[in-house]
PDB file of N, CA and C in Angstrom:
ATOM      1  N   UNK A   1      26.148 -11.170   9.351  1.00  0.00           N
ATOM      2  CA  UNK A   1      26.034 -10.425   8.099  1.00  0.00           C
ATOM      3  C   UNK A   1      26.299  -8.941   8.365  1.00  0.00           C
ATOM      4  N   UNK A   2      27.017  -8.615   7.519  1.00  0.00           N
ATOM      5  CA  UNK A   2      26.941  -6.767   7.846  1.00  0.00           C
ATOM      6  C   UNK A   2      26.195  -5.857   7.444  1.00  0.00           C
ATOM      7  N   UNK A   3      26.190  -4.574   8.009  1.00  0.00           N
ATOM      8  CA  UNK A   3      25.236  -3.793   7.721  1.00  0.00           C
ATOM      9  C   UNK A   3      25.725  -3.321   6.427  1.00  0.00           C
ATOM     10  N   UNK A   4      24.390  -3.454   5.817  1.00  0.00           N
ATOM     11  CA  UNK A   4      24.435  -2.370   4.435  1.00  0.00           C
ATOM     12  C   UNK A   4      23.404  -1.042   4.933  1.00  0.00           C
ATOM     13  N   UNK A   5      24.302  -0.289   5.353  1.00  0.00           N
ATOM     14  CA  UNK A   5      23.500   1.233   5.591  1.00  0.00           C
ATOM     15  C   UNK A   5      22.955   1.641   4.070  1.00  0.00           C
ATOM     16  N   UNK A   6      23.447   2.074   3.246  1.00  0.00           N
ATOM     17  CA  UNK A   6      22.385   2.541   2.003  1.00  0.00           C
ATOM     18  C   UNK A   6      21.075   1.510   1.694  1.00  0.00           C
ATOM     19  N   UNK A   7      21.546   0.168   2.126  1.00  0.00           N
ATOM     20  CA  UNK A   7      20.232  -0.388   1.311  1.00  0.00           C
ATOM     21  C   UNK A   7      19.228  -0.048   2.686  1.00  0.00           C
ATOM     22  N   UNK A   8      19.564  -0.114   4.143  1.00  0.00           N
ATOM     23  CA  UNK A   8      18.794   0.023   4.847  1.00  0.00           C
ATOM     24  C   UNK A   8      17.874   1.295   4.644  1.00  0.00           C
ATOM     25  N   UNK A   9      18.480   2.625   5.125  1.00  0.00           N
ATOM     26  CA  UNK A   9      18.145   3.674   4.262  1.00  0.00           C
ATOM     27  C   UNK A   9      17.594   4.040   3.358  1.00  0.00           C
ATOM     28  N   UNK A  10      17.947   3.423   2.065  1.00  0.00           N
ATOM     29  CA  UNK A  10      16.917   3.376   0.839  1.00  0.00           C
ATOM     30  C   UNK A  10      15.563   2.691   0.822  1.00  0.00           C
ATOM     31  N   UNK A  11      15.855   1.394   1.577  1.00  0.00           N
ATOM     32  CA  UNK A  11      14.412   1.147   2.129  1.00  0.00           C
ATOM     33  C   UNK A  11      13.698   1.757   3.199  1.00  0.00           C
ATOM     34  N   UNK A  12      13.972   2.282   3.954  1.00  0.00           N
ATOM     35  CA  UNK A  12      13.482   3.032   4.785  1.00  0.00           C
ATOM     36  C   UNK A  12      12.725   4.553   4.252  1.00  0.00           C
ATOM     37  N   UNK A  13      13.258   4.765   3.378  1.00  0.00           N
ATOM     38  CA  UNK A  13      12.964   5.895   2.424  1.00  0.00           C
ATOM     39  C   UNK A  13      11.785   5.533   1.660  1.00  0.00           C
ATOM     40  N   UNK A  14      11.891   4.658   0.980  1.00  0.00           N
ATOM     41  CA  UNK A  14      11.024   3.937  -0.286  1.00  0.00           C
ATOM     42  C   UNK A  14       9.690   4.011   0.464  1.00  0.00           C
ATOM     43  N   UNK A  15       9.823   3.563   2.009  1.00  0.00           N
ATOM     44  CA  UNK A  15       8.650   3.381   2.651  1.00  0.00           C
ATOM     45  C   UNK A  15       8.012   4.956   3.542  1.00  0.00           C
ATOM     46  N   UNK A  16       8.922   5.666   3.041  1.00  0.00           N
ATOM     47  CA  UNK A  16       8.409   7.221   3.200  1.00  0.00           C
ATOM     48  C   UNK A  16       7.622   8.079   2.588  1.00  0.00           C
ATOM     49  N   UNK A  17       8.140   7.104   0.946  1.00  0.00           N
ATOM     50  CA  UNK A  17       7.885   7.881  -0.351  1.00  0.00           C
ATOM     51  C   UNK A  17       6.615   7.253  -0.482  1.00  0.00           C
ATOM     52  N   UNK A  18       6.392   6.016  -0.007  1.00  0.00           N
ATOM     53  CA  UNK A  18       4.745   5.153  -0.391  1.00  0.00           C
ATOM     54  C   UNK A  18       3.849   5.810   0.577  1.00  0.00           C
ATOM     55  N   UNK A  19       4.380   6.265   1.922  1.00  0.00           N
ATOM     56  CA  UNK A  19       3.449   6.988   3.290  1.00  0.00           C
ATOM     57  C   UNK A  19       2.811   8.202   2.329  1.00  0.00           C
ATOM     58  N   UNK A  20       4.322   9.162   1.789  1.00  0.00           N
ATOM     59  CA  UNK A  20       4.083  10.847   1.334  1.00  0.00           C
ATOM     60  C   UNK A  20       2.805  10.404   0.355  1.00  0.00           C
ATOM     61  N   UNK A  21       3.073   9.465  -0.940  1.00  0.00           N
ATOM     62  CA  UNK A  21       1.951   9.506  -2.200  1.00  0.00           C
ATOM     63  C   UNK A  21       0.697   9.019  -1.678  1.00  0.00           C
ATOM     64  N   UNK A  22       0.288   8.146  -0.792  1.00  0.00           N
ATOM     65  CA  UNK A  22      -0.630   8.030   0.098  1.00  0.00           C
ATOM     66  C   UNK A  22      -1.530   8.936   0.665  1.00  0.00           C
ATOM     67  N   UNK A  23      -0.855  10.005   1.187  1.00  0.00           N
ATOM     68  CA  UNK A  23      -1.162  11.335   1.778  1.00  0.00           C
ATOM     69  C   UNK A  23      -1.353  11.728   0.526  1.00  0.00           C
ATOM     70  N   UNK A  24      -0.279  12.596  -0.124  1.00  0.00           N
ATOM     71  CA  UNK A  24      -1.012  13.155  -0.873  1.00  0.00           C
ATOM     72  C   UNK A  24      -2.113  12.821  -2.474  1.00  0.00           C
ATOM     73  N   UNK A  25      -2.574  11.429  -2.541  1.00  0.00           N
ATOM     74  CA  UNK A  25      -3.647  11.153  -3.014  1.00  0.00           C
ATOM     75  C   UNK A  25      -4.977  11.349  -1.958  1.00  0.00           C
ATOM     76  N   UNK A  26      -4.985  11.250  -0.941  1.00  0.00           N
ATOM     77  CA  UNK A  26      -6.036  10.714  -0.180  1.00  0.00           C
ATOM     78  C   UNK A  26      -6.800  12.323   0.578  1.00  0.00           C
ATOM     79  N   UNK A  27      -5.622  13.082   0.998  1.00  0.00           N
ATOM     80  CA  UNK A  27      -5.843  14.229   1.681  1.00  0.00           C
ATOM     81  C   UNK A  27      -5.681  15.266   0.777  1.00  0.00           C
ATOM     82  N   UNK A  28      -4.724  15.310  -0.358  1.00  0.00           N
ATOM     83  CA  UNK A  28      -4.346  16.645  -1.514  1.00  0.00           C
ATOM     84  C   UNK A  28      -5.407  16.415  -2.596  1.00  0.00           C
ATOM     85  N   UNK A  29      -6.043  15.007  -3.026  1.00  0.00           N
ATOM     86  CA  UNK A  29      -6.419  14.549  -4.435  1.00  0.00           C
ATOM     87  C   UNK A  29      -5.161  14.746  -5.175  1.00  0.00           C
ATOM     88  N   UNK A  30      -3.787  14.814  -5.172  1.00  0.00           N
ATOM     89  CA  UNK A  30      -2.722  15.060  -6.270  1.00  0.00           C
ATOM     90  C   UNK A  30      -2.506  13.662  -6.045  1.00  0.00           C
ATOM     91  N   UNK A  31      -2.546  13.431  -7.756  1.00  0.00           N
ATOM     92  CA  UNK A  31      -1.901  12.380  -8.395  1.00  0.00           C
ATOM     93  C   UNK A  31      -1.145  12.190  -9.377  1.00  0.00           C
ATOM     94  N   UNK A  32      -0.670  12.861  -9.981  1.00  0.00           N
ATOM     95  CA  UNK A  32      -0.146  12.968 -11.181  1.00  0.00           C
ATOM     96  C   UNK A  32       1.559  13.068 -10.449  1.00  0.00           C
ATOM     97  N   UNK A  33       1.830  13.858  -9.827  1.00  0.00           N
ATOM     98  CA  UNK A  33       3.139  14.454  -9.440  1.00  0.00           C
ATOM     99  C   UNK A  33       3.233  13.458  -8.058  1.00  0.00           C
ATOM    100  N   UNK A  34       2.467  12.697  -7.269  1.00  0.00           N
ATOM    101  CA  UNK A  34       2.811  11.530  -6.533  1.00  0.00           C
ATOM    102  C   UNK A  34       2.851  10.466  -6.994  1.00  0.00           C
ATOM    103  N   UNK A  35       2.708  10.434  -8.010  1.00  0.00           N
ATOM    104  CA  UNK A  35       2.869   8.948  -8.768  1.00  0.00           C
ATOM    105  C   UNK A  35       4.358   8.723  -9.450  1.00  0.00           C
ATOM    106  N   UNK A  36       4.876  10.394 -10.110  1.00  0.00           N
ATOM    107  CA  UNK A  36       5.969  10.362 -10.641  1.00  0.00           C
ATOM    108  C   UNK A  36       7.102   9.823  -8.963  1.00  0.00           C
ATOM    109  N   UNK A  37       6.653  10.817  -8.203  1.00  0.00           N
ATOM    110  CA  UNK A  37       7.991  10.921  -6.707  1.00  0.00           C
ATOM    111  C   UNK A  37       7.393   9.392  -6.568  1.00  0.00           C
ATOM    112  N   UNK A  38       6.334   8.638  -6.413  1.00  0.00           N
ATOM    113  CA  UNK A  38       6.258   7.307  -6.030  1.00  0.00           C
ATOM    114  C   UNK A  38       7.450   6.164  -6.955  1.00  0.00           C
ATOM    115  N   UNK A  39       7.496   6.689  -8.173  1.00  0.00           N
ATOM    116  CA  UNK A  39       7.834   6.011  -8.719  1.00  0.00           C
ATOM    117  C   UNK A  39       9.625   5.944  -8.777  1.00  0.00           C
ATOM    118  N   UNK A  40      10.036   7.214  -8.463  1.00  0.00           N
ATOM    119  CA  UNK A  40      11.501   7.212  -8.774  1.00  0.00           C
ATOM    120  C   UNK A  40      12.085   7.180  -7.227  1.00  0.00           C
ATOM    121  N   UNK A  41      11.004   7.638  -6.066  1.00  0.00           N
ATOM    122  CA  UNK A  41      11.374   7.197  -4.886  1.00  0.00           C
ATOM    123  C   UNK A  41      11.944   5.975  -4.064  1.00  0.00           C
ATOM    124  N   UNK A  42      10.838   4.849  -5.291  1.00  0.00           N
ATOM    125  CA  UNK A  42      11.059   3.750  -4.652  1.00  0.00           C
ATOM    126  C   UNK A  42      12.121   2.537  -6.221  1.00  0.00           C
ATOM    127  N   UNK A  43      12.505   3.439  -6.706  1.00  0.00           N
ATOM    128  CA  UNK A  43      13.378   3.239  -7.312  1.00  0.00           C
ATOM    129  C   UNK A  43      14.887   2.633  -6.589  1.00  0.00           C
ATOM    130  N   UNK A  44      15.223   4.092  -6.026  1.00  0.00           N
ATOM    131  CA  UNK A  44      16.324   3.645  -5.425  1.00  0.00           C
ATOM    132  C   UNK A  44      16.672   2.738  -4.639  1.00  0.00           C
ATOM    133  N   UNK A  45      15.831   2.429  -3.794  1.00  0.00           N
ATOM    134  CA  UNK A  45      16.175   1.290  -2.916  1.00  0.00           C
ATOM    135  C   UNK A  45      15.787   0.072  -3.839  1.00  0.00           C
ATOM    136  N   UNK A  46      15.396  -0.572  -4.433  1.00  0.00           N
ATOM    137  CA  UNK A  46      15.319  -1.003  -5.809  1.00  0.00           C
ATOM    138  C   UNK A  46      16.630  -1.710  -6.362  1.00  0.00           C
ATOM    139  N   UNK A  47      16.843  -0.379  -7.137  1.00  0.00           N
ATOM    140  CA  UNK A  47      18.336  -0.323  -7.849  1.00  0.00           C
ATOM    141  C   UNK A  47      19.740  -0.857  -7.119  1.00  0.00           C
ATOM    142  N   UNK A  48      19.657  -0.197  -5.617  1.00  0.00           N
ATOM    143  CA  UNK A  48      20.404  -0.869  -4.500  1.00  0.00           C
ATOM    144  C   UNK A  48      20.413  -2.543  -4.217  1.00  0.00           C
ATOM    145  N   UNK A  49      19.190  -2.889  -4.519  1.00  0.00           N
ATOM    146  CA  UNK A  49      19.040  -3.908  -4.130  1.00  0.00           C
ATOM    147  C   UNK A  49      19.562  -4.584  -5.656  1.00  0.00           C
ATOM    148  N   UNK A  50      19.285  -4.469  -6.580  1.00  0.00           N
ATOM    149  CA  UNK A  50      19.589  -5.373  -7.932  1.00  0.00           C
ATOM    150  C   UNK A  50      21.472  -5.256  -7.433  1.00  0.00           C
ATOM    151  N   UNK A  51      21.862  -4.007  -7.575  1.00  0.00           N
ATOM    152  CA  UNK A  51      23.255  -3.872  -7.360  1.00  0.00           C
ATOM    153  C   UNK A  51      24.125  -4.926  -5.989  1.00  0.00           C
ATOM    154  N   UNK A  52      23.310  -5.369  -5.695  1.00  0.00           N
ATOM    155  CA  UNK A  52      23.942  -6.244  -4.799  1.00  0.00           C
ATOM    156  C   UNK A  52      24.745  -7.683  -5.559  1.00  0.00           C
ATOM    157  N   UNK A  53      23.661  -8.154  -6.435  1.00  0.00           N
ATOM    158  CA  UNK A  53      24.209  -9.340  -7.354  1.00  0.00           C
ATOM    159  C   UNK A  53      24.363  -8.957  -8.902  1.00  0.00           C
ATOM    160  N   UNK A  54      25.451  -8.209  -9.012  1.00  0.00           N
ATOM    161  CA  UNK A  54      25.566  -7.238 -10.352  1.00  0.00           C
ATOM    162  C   UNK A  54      26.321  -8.408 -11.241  1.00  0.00           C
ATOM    163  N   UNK A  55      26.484  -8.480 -11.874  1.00  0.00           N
ATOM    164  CA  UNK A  55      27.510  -9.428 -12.826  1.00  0.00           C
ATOM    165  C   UNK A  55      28.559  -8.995 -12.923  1.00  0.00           C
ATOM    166  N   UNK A  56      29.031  -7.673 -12.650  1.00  0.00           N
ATOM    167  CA  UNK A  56      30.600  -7.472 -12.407  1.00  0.00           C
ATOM    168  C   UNK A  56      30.525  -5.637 -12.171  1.00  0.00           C
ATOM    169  N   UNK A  57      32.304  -5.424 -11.685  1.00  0.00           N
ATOM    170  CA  UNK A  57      32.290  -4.302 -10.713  1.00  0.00           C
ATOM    171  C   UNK A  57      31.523  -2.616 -11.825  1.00  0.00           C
ATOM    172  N   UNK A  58      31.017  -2.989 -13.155  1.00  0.00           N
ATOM    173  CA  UNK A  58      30.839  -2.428 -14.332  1.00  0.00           C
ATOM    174  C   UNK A  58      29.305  -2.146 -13.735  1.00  0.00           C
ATOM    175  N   UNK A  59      28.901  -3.090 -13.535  1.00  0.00           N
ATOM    176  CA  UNK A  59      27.166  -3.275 -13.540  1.00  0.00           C
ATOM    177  C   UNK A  59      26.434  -2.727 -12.376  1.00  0.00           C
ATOM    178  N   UNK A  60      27.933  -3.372 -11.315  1.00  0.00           N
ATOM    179  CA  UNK A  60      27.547  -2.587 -10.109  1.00  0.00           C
ATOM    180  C   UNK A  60      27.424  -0.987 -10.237  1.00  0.00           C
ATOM    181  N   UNK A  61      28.533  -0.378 -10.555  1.00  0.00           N
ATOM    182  CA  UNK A  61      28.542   1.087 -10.663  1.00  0.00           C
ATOM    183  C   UNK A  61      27.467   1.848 -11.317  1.00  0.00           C
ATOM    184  N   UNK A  62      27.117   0.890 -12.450  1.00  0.00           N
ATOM    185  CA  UNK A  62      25.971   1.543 -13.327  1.00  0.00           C
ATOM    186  C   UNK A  62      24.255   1.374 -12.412  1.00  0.00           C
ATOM    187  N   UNK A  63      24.355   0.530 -11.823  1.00  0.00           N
ATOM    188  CA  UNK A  63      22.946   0.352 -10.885  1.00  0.00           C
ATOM    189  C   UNK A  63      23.096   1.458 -10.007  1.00  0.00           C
ATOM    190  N   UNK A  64      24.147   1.328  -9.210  1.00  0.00           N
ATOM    191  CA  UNK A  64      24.000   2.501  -8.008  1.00  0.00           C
ATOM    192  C   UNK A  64      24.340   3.867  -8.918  1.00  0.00           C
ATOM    193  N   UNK A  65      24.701   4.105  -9.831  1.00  0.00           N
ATOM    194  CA  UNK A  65      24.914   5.469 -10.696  1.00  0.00           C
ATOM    195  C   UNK A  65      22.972   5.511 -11.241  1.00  0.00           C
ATOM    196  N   UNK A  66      22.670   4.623 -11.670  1.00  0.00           N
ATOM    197  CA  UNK A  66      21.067   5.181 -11.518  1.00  0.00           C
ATOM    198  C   UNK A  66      20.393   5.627 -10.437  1.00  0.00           C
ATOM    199  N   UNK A  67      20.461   4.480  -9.018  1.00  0.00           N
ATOM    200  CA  UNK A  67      20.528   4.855  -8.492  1.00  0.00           C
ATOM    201  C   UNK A  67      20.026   6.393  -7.630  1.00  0.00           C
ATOM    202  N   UNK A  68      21.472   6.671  -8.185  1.00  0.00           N
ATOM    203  CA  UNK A  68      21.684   7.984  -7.466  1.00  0.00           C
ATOM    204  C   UNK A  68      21.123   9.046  -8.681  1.00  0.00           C
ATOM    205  N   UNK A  69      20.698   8.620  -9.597  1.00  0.00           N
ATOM    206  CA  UNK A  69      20.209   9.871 -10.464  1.00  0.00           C
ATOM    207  C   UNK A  69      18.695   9.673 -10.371  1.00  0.00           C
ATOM    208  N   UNK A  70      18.093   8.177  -9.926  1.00  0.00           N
ATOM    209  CA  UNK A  70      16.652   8.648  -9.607  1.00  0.00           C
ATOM    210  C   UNK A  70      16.529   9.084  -8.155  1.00  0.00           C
ATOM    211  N   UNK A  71      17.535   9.623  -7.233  1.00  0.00           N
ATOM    212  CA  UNK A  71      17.536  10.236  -6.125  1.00  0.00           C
ATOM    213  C   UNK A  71      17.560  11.379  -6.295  1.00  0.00           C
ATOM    214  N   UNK A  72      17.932  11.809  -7.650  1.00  0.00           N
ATOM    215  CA  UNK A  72      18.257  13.299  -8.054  1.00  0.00           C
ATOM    216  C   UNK A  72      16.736  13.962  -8.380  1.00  0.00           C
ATOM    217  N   UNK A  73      16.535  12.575  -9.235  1.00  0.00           N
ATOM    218  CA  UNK A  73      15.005  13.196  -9.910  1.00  0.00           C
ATOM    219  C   UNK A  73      13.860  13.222  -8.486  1.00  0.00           C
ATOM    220  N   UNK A  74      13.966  12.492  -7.444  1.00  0.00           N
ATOM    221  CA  UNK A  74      13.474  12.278  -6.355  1.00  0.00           C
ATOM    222  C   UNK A  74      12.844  13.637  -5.949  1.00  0.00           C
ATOM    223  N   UNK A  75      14.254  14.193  -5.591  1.00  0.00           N
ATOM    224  CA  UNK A  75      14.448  15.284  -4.866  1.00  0.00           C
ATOM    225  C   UNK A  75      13.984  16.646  -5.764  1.00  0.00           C
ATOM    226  N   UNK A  76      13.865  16.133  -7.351  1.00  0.00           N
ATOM    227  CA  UNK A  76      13.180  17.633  -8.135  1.00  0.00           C
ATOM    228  C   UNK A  76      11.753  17.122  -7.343  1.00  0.00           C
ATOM    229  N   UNK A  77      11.189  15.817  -7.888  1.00  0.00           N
ATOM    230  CA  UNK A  77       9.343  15.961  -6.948  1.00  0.00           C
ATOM    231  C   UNK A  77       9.316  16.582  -5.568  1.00  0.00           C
ATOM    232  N   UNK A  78      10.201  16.541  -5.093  1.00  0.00           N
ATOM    233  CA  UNK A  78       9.767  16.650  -3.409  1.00  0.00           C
ATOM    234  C   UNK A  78       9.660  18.203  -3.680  1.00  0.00           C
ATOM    235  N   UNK A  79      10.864  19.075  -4.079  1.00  0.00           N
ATOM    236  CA  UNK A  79      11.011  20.185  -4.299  1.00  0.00           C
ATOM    237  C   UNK A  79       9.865  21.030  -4.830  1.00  0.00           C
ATOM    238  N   UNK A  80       9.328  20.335  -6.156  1.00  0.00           N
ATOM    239  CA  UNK A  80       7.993  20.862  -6.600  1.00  0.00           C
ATOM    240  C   UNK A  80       6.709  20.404  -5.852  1.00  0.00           C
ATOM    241  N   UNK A  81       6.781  19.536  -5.106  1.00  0.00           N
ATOM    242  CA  UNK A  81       5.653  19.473  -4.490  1.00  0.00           C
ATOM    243  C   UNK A  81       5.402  20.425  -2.812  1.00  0.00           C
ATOM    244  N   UNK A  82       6.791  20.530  -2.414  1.00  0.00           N
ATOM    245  CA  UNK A  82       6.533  21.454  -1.505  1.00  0.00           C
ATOM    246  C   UNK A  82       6.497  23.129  -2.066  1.00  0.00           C
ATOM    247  N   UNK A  83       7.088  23.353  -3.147  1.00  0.00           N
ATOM    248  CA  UNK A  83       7.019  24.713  -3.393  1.00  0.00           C
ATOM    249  C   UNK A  83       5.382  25.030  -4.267  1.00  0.00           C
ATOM    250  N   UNK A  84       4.575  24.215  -4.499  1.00  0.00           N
ATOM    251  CA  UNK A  84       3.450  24.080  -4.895  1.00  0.00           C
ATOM    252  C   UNK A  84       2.203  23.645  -3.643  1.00  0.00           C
ATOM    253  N   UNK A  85       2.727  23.801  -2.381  1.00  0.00           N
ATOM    254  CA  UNK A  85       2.266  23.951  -1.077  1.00  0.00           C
ATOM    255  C   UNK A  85       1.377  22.516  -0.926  1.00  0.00           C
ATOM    256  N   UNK A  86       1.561  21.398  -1.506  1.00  0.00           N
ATOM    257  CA  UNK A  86       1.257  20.086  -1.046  1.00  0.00           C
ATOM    258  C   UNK A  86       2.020  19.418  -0.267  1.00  0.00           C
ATOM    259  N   UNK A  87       3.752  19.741   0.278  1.00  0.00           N
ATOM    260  CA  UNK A  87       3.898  19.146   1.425  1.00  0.00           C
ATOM    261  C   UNK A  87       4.870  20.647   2.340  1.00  0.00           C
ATOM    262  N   UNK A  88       4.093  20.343   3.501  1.00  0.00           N
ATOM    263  CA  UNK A  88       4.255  21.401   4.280  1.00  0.00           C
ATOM    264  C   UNK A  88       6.322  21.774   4.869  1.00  0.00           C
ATOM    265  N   UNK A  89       6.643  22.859   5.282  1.00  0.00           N
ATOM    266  CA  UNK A  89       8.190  23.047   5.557  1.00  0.00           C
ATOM    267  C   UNK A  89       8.252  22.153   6.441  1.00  0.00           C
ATOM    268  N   UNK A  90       7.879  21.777   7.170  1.00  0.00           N
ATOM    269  CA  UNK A  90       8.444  20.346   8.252  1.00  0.00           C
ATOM    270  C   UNK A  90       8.326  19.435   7.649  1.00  0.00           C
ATOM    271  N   UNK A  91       7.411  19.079   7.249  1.00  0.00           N
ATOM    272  CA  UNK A  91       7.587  17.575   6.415  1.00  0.00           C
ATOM    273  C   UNK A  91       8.537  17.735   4.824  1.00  0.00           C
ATOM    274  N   UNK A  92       8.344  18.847   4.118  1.00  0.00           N
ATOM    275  CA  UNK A  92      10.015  18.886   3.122  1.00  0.00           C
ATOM    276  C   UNK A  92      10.988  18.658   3.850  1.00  0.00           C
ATOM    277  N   UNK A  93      11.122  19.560   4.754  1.00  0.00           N
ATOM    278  CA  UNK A  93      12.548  19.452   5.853  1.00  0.00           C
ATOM    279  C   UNK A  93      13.114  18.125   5.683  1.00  0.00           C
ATOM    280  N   UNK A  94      12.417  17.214   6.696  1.00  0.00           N
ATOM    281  CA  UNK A  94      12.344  15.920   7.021  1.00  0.00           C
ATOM    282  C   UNK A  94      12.959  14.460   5.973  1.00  0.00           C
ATOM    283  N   UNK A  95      12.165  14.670   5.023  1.00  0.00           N
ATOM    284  CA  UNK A  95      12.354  13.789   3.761  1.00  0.00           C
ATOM    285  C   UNK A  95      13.199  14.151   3.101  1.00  0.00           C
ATOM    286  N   UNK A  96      13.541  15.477   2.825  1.00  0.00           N
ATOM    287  CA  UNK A  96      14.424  16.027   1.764  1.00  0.00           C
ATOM    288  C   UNK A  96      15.676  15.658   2.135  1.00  0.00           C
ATOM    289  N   UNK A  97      15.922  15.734   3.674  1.00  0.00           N
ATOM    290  CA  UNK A  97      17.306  15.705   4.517  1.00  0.00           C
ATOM    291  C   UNK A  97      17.503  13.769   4.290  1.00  0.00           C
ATOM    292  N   UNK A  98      16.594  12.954   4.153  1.00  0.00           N
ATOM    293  CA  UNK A  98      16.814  11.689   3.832  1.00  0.00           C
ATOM    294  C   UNK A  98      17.568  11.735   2.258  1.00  0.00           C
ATOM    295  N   UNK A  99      16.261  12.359   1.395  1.00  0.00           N
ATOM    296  CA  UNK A  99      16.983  12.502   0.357  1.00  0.00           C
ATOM    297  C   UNK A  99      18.107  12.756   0.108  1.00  0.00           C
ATOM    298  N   UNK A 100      18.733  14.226   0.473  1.00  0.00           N
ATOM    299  CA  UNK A 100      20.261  14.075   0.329  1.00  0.00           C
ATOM    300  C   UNK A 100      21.524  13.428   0.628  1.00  0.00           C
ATOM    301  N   UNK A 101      21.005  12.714   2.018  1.00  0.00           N
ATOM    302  CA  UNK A 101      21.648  11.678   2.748  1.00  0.00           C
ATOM    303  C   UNK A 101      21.906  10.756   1.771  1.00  0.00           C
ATOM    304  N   UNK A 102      20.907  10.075   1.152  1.00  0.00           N
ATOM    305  CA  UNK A 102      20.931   8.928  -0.031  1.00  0.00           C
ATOM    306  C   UNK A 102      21.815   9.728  -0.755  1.00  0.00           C
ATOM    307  N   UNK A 103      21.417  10.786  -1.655  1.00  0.00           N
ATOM    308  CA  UNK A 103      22.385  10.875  -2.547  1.00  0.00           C
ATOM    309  C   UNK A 103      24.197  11.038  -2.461  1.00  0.00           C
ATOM    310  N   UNK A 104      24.013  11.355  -1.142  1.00  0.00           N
ATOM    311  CA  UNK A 104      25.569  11.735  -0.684  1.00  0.00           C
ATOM    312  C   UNK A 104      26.233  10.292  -0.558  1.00  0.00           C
ATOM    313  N   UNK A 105      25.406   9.338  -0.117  1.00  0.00           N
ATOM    314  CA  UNK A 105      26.239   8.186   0.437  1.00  0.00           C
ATOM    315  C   UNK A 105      25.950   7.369  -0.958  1.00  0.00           C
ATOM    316  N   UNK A 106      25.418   7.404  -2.140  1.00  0.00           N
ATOM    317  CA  UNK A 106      25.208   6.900  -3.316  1.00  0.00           C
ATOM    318  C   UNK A 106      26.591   7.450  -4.160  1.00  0.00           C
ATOM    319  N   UNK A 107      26.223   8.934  -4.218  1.00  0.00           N
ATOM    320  CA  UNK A 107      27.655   9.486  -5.228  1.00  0.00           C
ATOM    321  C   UNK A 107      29.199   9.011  -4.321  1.00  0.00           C
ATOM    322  N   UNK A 108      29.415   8.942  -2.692  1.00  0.00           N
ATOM    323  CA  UNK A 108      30.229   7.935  -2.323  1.00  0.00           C
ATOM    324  C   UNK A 108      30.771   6.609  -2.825  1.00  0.00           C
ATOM    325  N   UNK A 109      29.748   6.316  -3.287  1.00  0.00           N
ATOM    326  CA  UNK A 109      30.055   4.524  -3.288  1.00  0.00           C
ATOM    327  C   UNK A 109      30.197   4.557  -4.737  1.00  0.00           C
ATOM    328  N   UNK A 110      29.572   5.294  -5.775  1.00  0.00           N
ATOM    329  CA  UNK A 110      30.013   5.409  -7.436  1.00  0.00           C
ATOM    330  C   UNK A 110      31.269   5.529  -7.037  1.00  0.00           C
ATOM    331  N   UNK A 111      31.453   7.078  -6.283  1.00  0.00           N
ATOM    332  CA  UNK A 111      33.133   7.666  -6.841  1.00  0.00           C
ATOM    333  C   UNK A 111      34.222   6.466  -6.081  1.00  0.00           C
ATOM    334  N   UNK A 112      33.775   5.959  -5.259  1.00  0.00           N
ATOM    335  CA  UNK A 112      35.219   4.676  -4.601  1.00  0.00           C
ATOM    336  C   UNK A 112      34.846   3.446  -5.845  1.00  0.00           C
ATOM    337  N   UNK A 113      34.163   3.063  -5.749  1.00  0.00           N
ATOM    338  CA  UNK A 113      34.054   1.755  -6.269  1.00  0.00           C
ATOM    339  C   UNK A 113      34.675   2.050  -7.892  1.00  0.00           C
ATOM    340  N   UNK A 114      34.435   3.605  -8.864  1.00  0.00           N
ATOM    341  CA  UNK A 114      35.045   3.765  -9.703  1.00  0.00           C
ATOM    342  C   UNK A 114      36.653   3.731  -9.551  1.00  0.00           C
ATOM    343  N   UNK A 115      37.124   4.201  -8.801  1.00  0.00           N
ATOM    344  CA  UNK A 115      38.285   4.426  -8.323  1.00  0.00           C
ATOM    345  C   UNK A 115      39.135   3.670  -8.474  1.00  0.00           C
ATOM    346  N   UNK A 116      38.564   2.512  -7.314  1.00  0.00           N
ATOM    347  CA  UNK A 116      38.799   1.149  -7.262  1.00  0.00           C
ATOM    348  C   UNK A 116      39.095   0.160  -7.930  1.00  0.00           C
ATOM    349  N   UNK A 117      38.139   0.474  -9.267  1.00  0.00           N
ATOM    350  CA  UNK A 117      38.021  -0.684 -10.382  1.00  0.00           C
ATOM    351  C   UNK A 117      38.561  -0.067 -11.433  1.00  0.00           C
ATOM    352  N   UNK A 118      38.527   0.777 -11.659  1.00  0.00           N
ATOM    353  CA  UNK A 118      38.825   1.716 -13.101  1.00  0.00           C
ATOM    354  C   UNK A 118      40.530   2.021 -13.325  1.00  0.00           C
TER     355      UNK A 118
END
């Protein structure tokens, strides 16, 4: 079977985003703004995964085009939660650099697969 690097990745992420809201319920008390990043974090790898058995090359594009826009919204939580000093510059560093990774190799696979089919 071959590697699917984004879905690996996205899961690998998803399980970053459940570690971060963890932390910061348990050690911050913030819940409100880890529940949102919990939720659109583990979205993506998600969405990746439905997009695997899409009903056609239409459905596919539109899963990973969400996708990549709850990677967008991802990356506003992470942003406000580190500039609101609940996750420290090494640990933004860290996650954020996943984050963009996803989104780079997400808006990849929209813009070919549009290409492709369109």
């Amino acid at each position: 079977m071959k590697n699917n690097v984004v879905k690996e990745k996205s899961f690998a992420f998803a399980l970053r985003i459940v570690k971060l809201s963890q932390y910061l319920n348990q050690e911050k008390q913030e819940y409100v703004l880890s529940k949102q990043l919990l939720r659109s974090g583990t979205a993506i790898g998600a969405l990746v995964r439905e997009a695997e058995y899409a009903e056609s090359p239409a459905d596919f594009v539109h899963k990973k085009a969400v996708a990549l826009k709850e990677a967008n919204e991802t990356l506003y939580w992470l942003e406000l939660l580190h500039h609101a000093n609940y996750i420290d510059v090494r640990g933004f560093n860290s996650i954020n650099e996943d984050c963009i990774e996803l989104l780079k190799l997400l808006t990849a696979i929209v813009k070919s697969t549009k290409s492709n089919n369109y």
